[in-house]
Structures are given as C-alpha cells and as structure tokens.
PDB file of N, CA and C in Angstrom:
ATOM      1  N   UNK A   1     -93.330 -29.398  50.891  1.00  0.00           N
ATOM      2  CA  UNK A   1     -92.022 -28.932  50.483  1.00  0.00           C
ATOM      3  C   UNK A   1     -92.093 -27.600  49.736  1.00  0.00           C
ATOM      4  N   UNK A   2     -93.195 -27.310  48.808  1.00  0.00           N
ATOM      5  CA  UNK A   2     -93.473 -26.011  48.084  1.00  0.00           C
ATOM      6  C   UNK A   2     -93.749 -25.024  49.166  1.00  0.00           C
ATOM      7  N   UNK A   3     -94.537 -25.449  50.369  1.00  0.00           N
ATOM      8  CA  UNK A   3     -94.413 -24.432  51.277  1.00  0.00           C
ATOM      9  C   UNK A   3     -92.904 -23.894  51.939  1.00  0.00           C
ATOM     10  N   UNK A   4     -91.992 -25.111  52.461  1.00  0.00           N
ATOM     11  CA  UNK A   4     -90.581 -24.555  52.650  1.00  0.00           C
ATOM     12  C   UNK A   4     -89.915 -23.664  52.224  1.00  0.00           C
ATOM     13  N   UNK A   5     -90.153 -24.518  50.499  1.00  0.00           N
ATOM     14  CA  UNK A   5     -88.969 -23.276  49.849  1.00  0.00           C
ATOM     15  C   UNK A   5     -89.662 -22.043  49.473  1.00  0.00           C
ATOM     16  N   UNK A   6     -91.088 -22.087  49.428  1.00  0.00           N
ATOM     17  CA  UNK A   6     -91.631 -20.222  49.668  1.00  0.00           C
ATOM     18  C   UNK A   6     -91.134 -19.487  50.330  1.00  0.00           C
ATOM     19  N   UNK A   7     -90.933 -20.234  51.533  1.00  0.00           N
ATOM     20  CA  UNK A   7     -90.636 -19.332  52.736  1.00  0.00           C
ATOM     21  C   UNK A   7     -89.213 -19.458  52.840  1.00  0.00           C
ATOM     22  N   UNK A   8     -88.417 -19.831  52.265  1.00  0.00           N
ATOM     23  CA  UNK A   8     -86.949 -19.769  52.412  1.00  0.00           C
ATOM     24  C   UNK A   8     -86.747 -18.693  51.566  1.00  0.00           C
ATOM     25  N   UNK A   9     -87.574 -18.839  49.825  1.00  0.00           N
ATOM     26  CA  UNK A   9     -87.384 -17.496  49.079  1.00  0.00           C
ATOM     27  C   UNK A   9     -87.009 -16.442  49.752  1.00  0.00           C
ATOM     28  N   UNK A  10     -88.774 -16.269  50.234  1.00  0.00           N
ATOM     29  CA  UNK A  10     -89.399 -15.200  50.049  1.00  0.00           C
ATOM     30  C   UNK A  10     -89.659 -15.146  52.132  1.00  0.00           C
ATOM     31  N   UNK A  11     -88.640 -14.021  52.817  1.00  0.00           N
ATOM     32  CA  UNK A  11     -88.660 -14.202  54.172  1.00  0.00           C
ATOM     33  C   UNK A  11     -90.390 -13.786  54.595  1.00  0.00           C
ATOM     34  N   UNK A  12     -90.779 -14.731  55.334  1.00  0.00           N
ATOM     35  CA  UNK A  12     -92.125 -14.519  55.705  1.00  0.00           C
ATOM     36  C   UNK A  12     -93.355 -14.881  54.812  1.00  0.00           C
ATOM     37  N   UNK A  13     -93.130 -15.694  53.484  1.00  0.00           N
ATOM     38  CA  UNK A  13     -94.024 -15.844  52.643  1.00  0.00           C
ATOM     39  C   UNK A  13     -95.113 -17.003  53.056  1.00  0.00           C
ATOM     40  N   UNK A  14     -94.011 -18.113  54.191  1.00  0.00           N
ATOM     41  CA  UNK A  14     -94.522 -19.162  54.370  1.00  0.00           C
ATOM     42  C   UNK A  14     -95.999 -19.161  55.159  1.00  0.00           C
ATOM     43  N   UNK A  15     -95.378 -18.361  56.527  1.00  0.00           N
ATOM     44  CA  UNK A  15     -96.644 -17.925  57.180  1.00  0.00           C
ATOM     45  C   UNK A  15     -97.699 -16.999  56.941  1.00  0.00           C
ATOM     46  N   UNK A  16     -97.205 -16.569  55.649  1.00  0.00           N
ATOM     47  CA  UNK A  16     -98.702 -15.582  55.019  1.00  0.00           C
ATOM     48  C   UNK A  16     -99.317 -16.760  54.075  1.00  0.00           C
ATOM     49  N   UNK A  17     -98.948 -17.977  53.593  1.00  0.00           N
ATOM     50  CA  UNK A  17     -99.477 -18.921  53.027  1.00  0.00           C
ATOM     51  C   UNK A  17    -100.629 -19.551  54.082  1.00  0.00           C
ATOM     52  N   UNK A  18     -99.653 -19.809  55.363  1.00  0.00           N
ATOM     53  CA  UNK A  18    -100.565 -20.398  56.396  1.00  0.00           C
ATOM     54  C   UNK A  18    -101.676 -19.172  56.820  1.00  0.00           C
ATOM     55  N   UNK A  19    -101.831 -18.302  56.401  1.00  0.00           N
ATOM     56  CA  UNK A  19    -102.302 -17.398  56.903  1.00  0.00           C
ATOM     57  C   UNK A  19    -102.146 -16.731  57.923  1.00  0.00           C
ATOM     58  N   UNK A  20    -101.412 -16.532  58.512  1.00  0.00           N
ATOM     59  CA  UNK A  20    -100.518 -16.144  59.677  1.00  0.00           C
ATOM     60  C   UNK A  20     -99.934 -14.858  59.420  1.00  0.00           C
ATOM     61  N   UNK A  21    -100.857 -13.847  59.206  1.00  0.00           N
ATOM     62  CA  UNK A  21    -100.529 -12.317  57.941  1.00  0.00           C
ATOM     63  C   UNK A  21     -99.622 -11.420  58.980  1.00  0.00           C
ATOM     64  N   UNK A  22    -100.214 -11.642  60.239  1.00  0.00           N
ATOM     65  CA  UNK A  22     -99.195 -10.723  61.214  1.00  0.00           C
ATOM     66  C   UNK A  22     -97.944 -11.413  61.252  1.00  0.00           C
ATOM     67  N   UNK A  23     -97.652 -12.396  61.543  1.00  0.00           N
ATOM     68  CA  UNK A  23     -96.648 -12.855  61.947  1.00  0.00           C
ATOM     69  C   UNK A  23     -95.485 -13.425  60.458  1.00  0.00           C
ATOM     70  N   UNK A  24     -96.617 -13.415  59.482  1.00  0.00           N
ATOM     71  CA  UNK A  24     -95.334 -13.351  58.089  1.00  0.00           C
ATOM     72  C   UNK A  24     -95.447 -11.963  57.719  1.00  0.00           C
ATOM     73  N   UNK A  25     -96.034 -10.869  57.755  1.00  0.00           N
ATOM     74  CA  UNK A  25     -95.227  -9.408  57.288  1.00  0.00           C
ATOM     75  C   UNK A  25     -94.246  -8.991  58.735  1.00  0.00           C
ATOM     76  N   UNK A  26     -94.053  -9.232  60.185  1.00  0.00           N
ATOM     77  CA  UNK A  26     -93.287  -8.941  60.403  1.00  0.00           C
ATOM     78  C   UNK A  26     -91.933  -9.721  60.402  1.00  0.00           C
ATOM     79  N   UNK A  27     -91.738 -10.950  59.885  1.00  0.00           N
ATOM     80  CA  UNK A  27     -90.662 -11.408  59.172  1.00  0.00           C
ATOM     81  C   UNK A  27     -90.358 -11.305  58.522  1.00  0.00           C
ATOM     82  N   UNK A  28     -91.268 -10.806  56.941  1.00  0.00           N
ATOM     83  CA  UNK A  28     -91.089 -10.283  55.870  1.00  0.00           C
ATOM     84  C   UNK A  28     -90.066  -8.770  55.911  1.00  0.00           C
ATOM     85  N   UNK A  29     -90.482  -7.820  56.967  1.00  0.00           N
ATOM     86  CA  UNK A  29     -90.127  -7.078  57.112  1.00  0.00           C
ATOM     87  C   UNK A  29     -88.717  -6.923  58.149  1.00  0.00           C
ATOM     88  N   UNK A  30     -88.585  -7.342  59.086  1.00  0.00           N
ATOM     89  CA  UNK A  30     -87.860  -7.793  59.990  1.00  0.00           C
ATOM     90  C   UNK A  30     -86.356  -8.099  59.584  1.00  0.00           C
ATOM     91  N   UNK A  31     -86.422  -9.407  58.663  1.00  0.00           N
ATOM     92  CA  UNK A  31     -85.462 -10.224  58.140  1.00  0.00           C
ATOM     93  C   UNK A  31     -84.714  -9.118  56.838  1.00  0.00           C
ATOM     94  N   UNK A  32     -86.138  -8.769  55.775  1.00  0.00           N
ATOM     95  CA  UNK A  32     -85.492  -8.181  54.762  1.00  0.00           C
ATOM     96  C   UNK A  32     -84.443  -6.991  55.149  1.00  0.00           C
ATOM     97  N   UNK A  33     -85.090  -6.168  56.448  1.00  0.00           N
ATOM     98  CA  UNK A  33     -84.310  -5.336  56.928  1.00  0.00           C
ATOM     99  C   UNK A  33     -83.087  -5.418  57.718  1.00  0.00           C
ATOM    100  N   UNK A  34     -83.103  -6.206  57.858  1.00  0.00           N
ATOM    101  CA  UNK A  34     -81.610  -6.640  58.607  1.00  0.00           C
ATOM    102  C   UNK A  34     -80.684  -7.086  57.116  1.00  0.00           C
ATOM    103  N   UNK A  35     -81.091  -7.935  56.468  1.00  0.00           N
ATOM    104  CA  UNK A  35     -80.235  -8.049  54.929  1.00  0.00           C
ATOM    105  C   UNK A  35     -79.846  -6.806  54.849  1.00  0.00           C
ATOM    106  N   UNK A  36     -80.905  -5.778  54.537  1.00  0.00           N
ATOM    107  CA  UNK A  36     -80.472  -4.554  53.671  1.00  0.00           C
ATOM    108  C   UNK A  36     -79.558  -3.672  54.498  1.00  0.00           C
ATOM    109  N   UNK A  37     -79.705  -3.767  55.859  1.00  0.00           N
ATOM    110  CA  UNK A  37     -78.882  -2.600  56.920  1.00  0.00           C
ATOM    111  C   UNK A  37     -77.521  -3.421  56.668  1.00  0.00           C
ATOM    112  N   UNK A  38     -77.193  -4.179  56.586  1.00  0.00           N
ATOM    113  CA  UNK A  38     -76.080  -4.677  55.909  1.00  0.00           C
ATOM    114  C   UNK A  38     -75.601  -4.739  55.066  1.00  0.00           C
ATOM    115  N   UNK A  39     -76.552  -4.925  54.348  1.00  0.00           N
ATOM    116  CA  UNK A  39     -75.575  -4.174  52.775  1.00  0.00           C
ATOM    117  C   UNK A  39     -75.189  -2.870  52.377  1.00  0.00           C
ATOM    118  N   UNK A  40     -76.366  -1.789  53.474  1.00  0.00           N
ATOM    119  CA  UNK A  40     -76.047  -0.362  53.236  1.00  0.00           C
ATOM    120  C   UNK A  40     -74.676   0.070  54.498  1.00  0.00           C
ATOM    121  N   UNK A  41     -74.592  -1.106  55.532  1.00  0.00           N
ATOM    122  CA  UNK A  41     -73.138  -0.489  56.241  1.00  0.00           C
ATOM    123  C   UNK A  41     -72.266  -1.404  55.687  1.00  0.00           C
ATOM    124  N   UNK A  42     -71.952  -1.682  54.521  1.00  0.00           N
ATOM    125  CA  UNK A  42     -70.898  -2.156  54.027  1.00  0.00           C
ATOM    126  C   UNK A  42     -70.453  -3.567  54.217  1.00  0.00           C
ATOM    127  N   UNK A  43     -71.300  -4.122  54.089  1.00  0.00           N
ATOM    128  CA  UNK A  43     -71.139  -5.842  54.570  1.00  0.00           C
ATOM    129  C   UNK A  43     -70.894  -6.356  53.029  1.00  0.00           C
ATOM    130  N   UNK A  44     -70.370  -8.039  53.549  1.00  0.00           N
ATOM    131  CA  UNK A  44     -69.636  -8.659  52.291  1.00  0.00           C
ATOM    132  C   UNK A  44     -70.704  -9.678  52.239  1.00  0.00           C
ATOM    133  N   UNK A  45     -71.257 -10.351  50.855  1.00  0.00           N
ATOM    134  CA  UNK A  45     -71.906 -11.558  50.801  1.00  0.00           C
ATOM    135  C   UNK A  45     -70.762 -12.377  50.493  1.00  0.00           C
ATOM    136  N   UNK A  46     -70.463 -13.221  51.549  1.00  0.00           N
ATOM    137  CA  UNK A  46     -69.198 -13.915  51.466  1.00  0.00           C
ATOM    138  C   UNK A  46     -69.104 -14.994  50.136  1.00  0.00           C
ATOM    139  N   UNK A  47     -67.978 -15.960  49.525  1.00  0.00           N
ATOM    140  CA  UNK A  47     -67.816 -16.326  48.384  1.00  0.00           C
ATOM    141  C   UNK A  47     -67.781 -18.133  48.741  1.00  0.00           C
ATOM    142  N   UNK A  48     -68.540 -18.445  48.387  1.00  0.00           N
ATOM    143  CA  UNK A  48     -68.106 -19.950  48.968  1.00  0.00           C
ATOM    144  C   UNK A  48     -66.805 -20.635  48.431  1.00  0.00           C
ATOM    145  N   UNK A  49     -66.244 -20.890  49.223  1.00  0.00           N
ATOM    146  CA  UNK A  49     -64.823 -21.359  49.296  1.00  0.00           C
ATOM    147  C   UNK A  49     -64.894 -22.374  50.203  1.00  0.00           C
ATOM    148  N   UNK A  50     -64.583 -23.535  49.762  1.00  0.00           N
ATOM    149  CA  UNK A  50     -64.526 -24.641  50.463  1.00  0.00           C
ATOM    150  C   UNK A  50     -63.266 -25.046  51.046  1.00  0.00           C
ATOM    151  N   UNK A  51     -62.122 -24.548  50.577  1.00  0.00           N
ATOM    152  CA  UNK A  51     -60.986 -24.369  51.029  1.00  0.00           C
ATOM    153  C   UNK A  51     -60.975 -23.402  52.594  1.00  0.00           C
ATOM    154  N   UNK A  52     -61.595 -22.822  52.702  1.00  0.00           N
ATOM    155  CA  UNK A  52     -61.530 -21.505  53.813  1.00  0.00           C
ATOM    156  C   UNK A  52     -63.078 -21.720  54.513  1.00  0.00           C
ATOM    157  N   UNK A  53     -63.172 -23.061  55.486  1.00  0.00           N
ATOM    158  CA  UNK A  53     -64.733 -23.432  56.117  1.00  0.00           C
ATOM    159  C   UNK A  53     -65.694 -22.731  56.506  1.00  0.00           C
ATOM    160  N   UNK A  54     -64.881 -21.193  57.465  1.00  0.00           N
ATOM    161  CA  UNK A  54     -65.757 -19.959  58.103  1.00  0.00           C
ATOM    162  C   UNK A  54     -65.826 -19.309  56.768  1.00  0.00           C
ATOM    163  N   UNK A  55     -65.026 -19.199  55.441  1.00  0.00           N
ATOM    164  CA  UNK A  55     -65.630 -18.233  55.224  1.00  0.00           C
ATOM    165  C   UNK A  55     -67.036 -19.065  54.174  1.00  0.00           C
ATOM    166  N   UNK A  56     -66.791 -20.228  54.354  1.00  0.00           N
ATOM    167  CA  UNK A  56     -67.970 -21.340  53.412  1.00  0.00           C
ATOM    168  C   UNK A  56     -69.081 -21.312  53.827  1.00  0.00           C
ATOM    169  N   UNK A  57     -68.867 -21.157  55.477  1.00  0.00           N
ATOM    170  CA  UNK A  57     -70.042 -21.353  56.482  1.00  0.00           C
ATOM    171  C   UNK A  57     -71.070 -19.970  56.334  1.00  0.00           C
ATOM    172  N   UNK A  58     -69.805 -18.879  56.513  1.00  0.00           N
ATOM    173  CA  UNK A  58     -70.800 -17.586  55.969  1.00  0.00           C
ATOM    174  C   UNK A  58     -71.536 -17.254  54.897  1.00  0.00           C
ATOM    175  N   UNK A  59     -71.107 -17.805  53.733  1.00  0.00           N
ATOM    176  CA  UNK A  59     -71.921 -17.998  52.390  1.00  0.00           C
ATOM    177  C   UNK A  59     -72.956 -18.962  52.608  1.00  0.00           C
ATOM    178  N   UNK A  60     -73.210 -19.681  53.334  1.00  0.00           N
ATOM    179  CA  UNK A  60     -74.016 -20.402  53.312  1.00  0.00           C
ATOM    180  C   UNK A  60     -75.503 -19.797  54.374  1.00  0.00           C
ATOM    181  N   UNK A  61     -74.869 -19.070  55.007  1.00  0.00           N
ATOM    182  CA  UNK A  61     -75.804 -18.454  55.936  1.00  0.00           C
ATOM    183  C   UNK A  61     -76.411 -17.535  54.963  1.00  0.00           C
ATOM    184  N   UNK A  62     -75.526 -16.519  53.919  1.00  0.00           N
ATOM    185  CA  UNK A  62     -76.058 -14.993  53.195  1.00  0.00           C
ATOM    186  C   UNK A  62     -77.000 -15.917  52.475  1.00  0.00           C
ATOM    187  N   UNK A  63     -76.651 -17.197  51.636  1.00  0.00           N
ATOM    188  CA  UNK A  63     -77.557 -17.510  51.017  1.00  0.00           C
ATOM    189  C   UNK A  63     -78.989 -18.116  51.273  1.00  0.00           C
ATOM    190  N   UNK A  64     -79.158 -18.401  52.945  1.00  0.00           N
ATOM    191  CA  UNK A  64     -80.691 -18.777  53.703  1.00  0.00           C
ATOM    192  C   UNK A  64     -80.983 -17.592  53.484  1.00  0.00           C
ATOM    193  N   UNK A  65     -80.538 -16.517  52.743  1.00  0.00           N
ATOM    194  CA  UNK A  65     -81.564 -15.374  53.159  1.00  0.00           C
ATOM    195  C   UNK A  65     -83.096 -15.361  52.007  1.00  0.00           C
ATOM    196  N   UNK A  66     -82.380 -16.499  50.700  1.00  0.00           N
ATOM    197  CA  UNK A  66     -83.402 -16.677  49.725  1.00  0.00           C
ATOM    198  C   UNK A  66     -82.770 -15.461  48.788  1.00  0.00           C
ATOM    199  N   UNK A  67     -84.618 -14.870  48.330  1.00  0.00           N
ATOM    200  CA  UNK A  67     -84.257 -14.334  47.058  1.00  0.00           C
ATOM    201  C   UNK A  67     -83.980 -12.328  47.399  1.00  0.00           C
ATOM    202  N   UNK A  68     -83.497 -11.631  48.654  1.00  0.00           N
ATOM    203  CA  UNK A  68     -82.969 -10.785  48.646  1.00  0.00           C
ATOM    204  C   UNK A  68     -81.501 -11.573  48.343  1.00  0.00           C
ATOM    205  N   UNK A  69     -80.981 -12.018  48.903  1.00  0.00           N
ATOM    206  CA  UNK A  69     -79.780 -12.433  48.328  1.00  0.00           C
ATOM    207  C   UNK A  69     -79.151 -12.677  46.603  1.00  0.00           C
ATOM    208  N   UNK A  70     -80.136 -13.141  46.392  1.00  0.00           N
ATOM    209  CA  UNK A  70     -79.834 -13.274  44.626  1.00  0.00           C
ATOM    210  C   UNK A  70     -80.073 -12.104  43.880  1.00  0.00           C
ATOM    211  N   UNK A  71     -81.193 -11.255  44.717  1.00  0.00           N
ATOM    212  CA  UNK A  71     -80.928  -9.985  44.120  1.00  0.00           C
ATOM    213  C   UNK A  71     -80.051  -8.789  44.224  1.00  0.00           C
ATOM    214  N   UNK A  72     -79.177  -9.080  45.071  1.00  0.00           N
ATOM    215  CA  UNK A  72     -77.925  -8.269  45.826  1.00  0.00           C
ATOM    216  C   UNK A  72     -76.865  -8.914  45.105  1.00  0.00           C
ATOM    217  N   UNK A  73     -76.451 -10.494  44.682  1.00  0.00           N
ATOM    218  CA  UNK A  73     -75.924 -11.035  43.992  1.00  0.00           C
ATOM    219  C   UNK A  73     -75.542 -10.672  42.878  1.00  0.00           C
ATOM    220  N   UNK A  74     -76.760 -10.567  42.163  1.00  0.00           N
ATOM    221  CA  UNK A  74     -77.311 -10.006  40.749  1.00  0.00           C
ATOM    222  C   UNK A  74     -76.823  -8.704  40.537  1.00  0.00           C
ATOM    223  N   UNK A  75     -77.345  -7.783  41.507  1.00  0.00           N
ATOM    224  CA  UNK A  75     -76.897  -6.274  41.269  1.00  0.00           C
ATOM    225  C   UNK A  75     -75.579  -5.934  41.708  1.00  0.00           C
ATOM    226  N   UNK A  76     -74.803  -7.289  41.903  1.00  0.00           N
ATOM    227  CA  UNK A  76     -73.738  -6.696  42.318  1.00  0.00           C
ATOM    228  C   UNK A  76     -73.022  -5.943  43.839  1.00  0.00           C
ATOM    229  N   UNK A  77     -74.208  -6.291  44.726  1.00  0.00           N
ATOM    230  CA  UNK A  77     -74.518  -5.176  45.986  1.00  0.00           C
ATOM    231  C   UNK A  77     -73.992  -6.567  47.124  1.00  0.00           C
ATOM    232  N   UNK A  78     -72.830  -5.772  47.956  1.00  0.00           N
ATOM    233  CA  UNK A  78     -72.976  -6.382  49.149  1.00  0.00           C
ATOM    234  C   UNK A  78     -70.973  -7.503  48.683  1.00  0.00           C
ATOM    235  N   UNK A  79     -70.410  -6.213  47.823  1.00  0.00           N
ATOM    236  CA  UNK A  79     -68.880  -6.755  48.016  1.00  0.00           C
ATOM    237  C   UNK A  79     -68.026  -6.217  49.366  1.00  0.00           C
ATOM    238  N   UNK A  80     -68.616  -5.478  49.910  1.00  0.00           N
ATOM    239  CA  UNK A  80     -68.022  -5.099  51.583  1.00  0.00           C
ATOM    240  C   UNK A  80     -66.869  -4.261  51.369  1.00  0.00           C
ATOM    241  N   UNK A  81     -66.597  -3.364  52.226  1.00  0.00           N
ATOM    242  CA  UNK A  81     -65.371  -2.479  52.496  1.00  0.00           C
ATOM    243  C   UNK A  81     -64.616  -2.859  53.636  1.00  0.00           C
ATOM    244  N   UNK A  82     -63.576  -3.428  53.501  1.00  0.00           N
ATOM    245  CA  UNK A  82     -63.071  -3.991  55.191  1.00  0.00           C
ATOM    246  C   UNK A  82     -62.564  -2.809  55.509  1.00  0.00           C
ATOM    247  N   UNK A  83     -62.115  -1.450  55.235  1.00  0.00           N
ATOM    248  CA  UNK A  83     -61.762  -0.434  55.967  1.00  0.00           C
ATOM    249  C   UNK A  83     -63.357   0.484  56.469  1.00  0.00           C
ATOM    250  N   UNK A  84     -64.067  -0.322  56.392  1.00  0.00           N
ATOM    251  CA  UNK A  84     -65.014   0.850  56.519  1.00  0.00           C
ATOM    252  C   UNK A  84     -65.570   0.232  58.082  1.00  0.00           C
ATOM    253  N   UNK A  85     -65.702   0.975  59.182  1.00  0.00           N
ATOM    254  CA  UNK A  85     -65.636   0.961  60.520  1.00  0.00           C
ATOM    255  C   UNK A  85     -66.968  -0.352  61.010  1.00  0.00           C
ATOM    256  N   UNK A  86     -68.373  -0.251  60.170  1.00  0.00           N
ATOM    257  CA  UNK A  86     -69.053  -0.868  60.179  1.00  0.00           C
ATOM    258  C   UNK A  86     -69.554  -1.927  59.690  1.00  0.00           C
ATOM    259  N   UNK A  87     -67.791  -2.690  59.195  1.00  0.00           N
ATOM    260  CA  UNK A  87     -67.784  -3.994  57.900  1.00  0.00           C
ATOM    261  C   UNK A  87     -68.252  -5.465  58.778  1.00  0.00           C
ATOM    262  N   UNK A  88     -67.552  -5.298  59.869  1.00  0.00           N
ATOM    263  CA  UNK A  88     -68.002  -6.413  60.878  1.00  0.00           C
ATOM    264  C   UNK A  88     -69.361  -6.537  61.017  1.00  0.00           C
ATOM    265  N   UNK A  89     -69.792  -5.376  61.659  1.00  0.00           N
ATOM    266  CA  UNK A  89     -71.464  -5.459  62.397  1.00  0.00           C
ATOM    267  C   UNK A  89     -72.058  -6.078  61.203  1.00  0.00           C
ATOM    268  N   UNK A  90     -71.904  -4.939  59.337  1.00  0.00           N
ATOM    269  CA  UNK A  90     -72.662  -5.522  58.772  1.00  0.00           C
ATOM    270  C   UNK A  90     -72.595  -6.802  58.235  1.00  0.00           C
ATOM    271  N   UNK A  91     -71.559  -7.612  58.501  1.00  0.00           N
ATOM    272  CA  UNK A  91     -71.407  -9.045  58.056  1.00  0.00           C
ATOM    273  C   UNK A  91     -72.331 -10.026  58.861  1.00  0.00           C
ATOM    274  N   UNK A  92     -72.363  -9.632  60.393  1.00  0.00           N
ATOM    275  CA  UNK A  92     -73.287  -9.985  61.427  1.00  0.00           C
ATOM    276  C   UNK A  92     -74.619 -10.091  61.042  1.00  0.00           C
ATOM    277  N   UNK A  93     -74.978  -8.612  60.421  1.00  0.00           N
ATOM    278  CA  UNK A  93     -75.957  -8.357  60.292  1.00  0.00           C
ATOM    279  C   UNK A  93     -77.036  -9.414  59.032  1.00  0.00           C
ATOM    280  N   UNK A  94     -75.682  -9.382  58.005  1.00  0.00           N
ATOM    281  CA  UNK A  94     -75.897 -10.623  56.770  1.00  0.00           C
ATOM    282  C   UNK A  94     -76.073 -11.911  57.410  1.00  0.00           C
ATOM    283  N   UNK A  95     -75.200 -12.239  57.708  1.00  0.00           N
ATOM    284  CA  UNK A  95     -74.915 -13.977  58.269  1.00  0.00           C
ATOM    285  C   UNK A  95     -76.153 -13.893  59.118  1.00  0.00           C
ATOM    286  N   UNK A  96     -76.893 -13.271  60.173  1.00  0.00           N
ATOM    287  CA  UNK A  96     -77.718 -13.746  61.082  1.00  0.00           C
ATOM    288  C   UNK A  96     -79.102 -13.313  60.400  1.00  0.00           C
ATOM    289  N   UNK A  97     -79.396 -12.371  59.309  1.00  0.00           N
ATOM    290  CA  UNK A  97     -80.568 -12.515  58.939  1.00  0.00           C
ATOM    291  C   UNK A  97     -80.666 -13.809  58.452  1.00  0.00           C
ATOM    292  N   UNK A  98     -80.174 -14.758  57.485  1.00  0.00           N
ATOM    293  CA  UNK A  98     -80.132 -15.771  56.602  1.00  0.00           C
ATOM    294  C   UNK A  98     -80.391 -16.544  57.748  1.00  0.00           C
ATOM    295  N   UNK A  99     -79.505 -16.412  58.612  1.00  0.00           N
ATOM    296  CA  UNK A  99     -80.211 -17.579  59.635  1.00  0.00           C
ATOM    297  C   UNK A  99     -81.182 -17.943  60.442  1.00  0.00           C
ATOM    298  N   UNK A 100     -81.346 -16.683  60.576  1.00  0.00           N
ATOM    299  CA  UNK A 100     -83.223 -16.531  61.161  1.00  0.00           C
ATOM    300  C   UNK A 100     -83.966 -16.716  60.146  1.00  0.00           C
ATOM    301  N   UNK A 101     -83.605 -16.469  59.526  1.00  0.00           N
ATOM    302  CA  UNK A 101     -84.690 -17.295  58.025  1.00  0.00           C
ATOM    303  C   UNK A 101     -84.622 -18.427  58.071  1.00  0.00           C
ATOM    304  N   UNK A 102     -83.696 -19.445  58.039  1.00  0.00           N
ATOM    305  CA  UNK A 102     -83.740 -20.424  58.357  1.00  0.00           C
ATOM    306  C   UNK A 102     -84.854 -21.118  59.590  1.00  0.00           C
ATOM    307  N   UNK A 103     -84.558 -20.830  60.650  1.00  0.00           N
ATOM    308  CA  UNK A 103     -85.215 -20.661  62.095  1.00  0.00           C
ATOM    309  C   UNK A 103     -86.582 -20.659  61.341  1.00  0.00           C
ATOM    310  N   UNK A 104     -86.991 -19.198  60.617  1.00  0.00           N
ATOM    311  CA  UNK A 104     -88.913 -19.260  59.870  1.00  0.00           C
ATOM    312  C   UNK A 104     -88.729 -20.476  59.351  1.00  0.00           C
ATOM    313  N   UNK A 105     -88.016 -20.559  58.369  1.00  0.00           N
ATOM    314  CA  UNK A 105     -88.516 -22.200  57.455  1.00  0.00           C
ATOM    315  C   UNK A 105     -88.890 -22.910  58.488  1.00  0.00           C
ATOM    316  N   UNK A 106     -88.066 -23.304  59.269  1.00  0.00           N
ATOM    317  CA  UNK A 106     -88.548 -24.482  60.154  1.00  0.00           C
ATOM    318  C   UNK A 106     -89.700 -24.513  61.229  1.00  0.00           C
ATOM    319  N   UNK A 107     -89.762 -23.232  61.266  1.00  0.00           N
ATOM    320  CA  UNK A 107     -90.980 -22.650  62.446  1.00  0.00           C
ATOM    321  C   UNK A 107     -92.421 -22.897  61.290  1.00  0.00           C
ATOM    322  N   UNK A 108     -92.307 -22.475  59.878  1.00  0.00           N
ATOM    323  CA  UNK A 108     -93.265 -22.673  59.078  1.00  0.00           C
ATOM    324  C   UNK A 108     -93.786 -24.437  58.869  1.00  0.00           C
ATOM    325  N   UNK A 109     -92.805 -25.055  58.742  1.00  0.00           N
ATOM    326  CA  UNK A 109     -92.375 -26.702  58.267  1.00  0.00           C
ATOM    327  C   UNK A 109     -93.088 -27.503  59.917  1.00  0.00           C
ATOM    328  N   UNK A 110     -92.584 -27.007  60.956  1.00  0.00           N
ATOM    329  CA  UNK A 110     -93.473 -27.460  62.195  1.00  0.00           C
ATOM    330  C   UNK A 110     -95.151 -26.965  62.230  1.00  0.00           C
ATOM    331  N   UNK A 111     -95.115 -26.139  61.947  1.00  0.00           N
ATOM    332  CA  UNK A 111     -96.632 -25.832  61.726  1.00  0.00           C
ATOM    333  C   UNK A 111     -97.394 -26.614  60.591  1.00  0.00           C
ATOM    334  N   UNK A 112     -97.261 -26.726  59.630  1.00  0.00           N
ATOM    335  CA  UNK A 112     -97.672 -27.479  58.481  1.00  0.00           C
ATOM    336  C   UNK A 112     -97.765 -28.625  58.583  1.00  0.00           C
ATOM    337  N   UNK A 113     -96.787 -29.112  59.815  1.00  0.00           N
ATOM    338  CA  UNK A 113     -97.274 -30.667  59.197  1.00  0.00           C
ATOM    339  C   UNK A 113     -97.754 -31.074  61.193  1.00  0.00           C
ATOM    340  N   UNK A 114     -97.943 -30.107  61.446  1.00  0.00           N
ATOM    341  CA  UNK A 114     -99.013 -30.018  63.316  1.00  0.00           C
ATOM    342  C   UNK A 114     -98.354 -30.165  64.294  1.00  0.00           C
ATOM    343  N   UNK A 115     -97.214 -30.029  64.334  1.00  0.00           N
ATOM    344  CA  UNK A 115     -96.030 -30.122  65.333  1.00  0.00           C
ATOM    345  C   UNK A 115     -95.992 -28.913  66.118  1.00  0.00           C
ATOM    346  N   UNK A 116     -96.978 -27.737  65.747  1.00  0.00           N
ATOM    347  CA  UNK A 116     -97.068 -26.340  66.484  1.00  0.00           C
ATOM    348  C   UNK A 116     -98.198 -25.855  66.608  1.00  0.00           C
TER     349      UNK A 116
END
C-alpha cells in the first residue's frame, strides 16, 4: 500500500521504487507535464461540489494527480479563465493527467504483487 500511494503522490515514483528508472522518469515527466501545460493555458482545478456530479467528477480526477496538485492548490495556481480560448483543452489537459496517474498506480499495484 506504501508503494501505491508513492506513486499516486509522486507521478512515476512507484516504478522508480520497483526500479523501473526508464519507465518511472518518463511518467514522472510525461504526467507532470501535462498538469503544468494546463495550468499555464489557463485550466481550472475544479471545486468539489457534490451538488454539481461532472463538476465533482473533475475534482476528483485534478486530485489523482497527487502532490503537483496540492502544490498548485497551495499556490493558488490553476483558478482558470473561461474567456481565455484555451480554458477547455487545458481542463482536458488537468482531468486526463490525474487520470493517467491513476492508470500508473494501478499498472505499479499489478506489478508488485506479480500480476505483470
């Protein structure tokens, strides 16, 4: 389980635990960069609202992204411009890194316990 949530943190941490150095720095890198191209074209880290399901569902995705997320949180980074032409893509861009992170956890979690 300490291996999971490494790798949920920290994108790609899991498989540099397993030793798997190629294949966790280009998730490391991969994932973080898709977070950040989204926060620099103006994407929203959505607000969980349980009242409003899609927009609950999307907070729940920004937050698989681990700990770039809490640090975008933290700094305040990633309240979105809906007039700004590239607010969509970068919401895309948020919501589907977190979820490919997700995808690693579990790709890490099958390996660990010999399922890969």
């Amino acid at each position: 389980m300490l291996l999971a949530l490494s790798a949920w943190l920290v994108p790609g941490s899991g498989h540099l635990w397993l030793g798997r150095r190629v294949k966790g720095l280009i998730f490391l890198v991969a994932l973080t960069t898709m977070f950040t191209t989204g926060l620099a074209l103006n994407g929203r880290l959505f607000p969980f609202q349980a009242s409003e399901p899609l927009v609950f569902l999307a907070a729940v995705a920004d937050l698989a992204m681990g700990l770039p997320y809490f640090l975008a949180w933290a700094l305040k980074i990633g309240e979105g411009q809906v007039a700004a032409v590239s607010y969509e893509y970068a919401n895309a861009f948020l919501i589907v890194a977190g979820l490919l992170n997700m995808l690693v956890v579990l790709d890490v979690y099958d390996t660990a316990v010999g399922r890969k």
